[in-house]
Structures are given as structure tokens and as C-alpha cells.
C-alpha atoms as a PDB file:
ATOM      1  CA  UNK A   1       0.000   0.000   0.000  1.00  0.00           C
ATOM      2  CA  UNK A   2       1.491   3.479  -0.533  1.00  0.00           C
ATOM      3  CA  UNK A   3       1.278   6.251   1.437  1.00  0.00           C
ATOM      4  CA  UNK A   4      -0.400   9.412   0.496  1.00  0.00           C
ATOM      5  CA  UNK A   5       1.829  12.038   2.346  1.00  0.00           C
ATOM      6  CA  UNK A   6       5.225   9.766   2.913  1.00  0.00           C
ATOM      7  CA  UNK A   7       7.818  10.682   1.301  1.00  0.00           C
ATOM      8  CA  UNK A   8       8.298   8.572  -1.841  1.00  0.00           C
ATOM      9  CA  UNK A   9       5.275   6.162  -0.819  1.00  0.00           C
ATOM     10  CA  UNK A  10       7.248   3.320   0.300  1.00  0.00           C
ATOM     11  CA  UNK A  11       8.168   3.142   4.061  1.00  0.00           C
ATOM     12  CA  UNK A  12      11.461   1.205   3.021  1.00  0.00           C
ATOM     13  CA  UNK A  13      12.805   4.320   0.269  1.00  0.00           C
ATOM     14  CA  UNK A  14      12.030   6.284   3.638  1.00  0.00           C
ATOM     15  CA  UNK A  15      13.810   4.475   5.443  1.00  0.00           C
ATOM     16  CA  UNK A  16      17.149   4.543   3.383  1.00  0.00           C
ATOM     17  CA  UNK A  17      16.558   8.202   2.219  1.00  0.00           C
ATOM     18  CA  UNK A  18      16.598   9.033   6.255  1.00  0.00           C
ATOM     19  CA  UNK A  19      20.032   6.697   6.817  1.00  0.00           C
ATOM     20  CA  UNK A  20      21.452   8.550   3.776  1.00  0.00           C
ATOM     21  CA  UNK A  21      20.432  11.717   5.049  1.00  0.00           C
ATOM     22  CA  UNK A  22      21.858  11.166   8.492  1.00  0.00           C
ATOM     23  CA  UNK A  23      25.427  10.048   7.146  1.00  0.00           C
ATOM     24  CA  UNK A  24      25.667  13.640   4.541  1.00  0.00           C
ATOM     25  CA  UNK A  25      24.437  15.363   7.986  1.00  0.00           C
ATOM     26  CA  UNK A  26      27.398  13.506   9.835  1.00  0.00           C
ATOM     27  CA  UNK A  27      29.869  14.174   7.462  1.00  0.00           C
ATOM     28  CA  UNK A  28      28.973  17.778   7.120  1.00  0.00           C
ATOM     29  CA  UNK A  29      29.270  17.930  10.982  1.00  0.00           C
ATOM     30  CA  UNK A  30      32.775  16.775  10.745  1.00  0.00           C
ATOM     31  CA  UNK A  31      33.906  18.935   8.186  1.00  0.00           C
ATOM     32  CA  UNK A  32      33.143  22.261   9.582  1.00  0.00           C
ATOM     33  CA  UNK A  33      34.139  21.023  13.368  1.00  0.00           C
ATOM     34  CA  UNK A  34      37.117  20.006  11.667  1.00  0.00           C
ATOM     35  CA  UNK A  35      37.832  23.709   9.822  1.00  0.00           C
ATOM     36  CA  UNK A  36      36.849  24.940  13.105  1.00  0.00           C
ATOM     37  CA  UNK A  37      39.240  23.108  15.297  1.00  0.00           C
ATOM     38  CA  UNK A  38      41.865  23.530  12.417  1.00  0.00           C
ATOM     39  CA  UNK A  39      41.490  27.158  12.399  1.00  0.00           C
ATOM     40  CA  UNK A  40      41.138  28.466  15.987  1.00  0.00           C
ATOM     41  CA  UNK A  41      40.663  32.206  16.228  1.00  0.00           C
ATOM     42  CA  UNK A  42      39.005  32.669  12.499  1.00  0.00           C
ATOM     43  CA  UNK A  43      37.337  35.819  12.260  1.00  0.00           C
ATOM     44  CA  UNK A  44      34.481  36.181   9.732  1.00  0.00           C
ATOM     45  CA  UNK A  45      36.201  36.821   6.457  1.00  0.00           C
ATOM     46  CA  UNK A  46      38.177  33.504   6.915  1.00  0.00           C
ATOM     47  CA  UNK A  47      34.725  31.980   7.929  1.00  0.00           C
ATOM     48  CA  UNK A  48      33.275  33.104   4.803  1.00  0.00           C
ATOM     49  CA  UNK A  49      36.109  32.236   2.878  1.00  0.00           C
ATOM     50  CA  UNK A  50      35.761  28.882   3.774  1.00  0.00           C
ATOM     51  CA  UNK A  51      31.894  28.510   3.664  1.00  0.00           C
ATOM     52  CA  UNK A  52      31.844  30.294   0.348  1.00  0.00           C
ATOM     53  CA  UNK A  53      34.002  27.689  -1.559  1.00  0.00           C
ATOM     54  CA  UNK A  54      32.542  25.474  -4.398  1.00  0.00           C
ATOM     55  CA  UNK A  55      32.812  22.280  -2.559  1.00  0.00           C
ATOM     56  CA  UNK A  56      31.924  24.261   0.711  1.00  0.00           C
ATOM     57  CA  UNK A  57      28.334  25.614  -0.943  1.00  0.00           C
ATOM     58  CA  UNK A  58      27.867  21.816  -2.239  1.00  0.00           C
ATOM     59  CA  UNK A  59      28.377  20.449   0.863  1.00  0.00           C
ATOM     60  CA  UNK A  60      26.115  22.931   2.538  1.00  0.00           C
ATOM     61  CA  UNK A  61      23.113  22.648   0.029  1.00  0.00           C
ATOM     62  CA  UNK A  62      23.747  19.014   0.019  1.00  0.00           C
ATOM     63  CA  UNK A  63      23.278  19.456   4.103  1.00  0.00           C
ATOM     64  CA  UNK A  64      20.409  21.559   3.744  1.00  0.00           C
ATOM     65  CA  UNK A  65      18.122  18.930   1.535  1.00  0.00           C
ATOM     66  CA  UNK A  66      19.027  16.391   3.620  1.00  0.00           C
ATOM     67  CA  UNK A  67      17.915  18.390   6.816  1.00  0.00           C
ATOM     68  CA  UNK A  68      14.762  18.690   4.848  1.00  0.00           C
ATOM     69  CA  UNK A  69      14.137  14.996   3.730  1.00  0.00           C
ATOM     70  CA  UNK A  70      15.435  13.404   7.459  1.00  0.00           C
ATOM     71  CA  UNK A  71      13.167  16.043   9.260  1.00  0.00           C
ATOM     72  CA  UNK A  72       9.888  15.574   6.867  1.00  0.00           C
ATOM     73  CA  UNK A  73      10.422  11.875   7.547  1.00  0.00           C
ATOM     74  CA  UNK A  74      10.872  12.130  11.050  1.00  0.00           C
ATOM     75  CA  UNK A  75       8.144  14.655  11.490  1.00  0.00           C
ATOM     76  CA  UNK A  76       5.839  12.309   9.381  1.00  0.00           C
ATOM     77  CA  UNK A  77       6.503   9.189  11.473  1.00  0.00           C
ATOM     78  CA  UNK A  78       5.816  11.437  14.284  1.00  0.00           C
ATOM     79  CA  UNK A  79       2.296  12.461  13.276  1.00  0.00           C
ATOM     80  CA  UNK A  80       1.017   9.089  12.134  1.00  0.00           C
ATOM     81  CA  UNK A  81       2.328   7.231  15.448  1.00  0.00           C
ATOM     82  CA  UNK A  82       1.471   9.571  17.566  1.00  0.00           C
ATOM     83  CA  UNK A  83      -1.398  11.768  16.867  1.00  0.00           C
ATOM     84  CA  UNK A  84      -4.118   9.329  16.398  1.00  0.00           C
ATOM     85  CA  UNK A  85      -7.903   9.207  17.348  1.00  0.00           C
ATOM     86  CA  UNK A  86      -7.097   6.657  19.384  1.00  0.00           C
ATOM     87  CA  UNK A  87      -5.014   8.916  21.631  1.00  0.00           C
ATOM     88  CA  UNK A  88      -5.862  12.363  20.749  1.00  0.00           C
ATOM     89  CA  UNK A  89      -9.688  11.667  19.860  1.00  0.00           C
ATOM     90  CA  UNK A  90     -12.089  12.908  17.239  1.00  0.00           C
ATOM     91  CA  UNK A  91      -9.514  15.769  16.174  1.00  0.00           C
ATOM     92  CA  UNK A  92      -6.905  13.946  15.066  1.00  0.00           C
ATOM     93  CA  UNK A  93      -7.083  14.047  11.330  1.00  0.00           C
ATOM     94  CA  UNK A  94      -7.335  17.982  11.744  1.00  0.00           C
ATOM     95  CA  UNK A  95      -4.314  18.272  13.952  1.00  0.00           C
ATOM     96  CA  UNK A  96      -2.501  15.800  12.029  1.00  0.00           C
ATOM     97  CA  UNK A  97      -3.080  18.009   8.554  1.00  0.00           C
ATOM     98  CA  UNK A  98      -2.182  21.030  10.445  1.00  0.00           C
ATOM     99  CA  UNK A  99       0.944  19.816  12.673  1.00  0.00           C
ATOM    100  CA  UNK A 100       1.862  18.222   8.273  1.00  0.00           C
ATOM    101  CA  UNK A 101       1.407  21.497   6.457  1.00  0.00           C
ATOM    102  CA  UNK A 102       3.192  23.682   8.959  1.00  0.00           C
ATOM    103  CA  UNK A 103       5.881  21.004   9.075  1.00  0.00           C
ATOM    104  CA  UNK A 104       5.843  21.250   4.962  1.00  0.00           C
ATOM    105  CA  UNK A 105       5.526  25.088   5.200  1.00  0.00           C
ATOM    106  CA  UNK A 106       8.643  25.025   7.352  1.00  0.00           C
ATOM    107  CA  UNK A 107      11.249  22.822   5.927  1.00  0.00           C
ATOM    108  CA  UNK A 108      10.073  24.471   2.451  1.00  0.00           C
ATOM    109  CA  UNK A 109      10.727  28.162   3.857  1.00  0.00           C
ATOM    110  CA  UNK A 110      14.029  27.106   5.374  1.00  0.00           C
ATOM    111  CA  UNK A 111      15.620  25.084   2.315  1.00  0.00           C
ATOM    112  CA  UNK A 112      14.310  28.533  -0.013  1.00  0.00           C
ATOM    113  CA  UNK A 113      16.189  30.584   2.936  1.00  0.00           C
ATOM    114  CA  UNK A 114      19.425  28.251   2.903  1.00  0.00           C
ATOM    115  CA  UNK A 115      19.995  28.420  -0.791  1.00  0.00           C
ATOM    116  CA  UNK A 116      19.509  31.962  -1.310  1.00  0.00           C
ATOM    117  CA  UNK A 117      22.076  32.607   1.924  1.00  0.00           C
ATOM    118  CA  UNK A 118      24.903  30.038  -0.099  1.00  0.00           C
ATOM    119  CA  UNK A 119      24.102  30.688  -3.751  1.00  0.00           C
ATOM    120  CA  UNK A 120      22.934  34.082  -3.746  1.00  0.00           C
ATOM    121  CA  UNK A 121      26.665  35.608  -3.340  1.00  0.00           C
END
């Protein structure tokens, strides 16, 4: 059965698009800690130097759409586990759709806002 608001419709593409996600989110992590611990006492124009590279923006946008896929999943999982008539009563569905599209709303604002900060320069 596929899903109507999942991801890709099948729970097990979810699953490996999260685990993917997680490890670009990881290594991402341990790229700018590194630069970071490599470069004690940076002031901005260093900073920027660095973030504004070519591999640097990749990296980041790469980052930023996994952020977006691994927290829409998440979220998702969230909402149909846990807010159910079954614990929340006859207001579920409602909540549900409005806890989804503010969670849509959201991630969509912040990947728009992340791409214009790294490819707008």
C-alpha cells in the first residue's frame, strides 16, 4: 500500500533516504568542526572564505536537503504514530493536517532561505 503524504510512498525508500540523510548530515558535521578546530581564532572573512568555496556551498546545500528529507520523515513518522484518534480523539485528522502542512511550510521556507544565503553571493 502506498502512502499518500510519505515521502516517496514506500516506508522502506524512507527508510534509506533518512540513513542517507543522516550520514551527509554527519559528514557535514565533521567537516566544519574540523575547519573549526583547524582554524582556531578565524574571524568572519576567513569563515566566509571557507563557507563560500565550491565544494563548501555543495556540501552545505547538500546538508540543507538532507535536513529537509530526514526532518519531513521524522516529522511524518511522528504524526502518524502519535497523533491518532485513538489517543488524541475525534480531532486527530485535523491536527494531524495542520501539525503536516506547517511542518511542509517550514522545511520548504528554510531550504528557499538556505539556498539563497549560499548561492545568492
Amino acid at each position: 500500500m502506498k502512502s499518500a503524504t510519505g515521502l516517496t510512498g514506500s516506508g522502506s525508500r524512507d527508510w534509506y533516504i533518512q540513513r542517507v540523510s543522516a550520514v551527509v548530515l554527519a559528514v557535514y558535521t565533521v567537516v566544519v568542526l574540523g575547519w573549526i578546530l583547524c582554524n582556531g581564532g578565524f574571524n568572519y572573512e576567513q569563515w566566509f572564505g571557507f563557507m563560500m568555496t565550491l565544494p563548501m556551498k555543495i556540501l552545505s546545500l547538500l546538508a540543507v536537503l538532507s535536513l529537509v528529507a530526514h526532518a519531513w520523515i521524522g516529522m511524518w513518522q511522528v504524526f502518524t504514530d502519535y497523533v491518532t484518534t485513538r489517543q488524541m480523539g475525534p480531532s486527530a485528522s485535523g491536527l494531524r493536517l495542520v501539525l503536516t502542512s506547517a511542518v511542509i511550510i517550514a522545511v520548504f521556507a528554510y531550504a528557499i532561505w538556505a539556498i539563497q544565503i549560499f548561492w545568492a553571493n
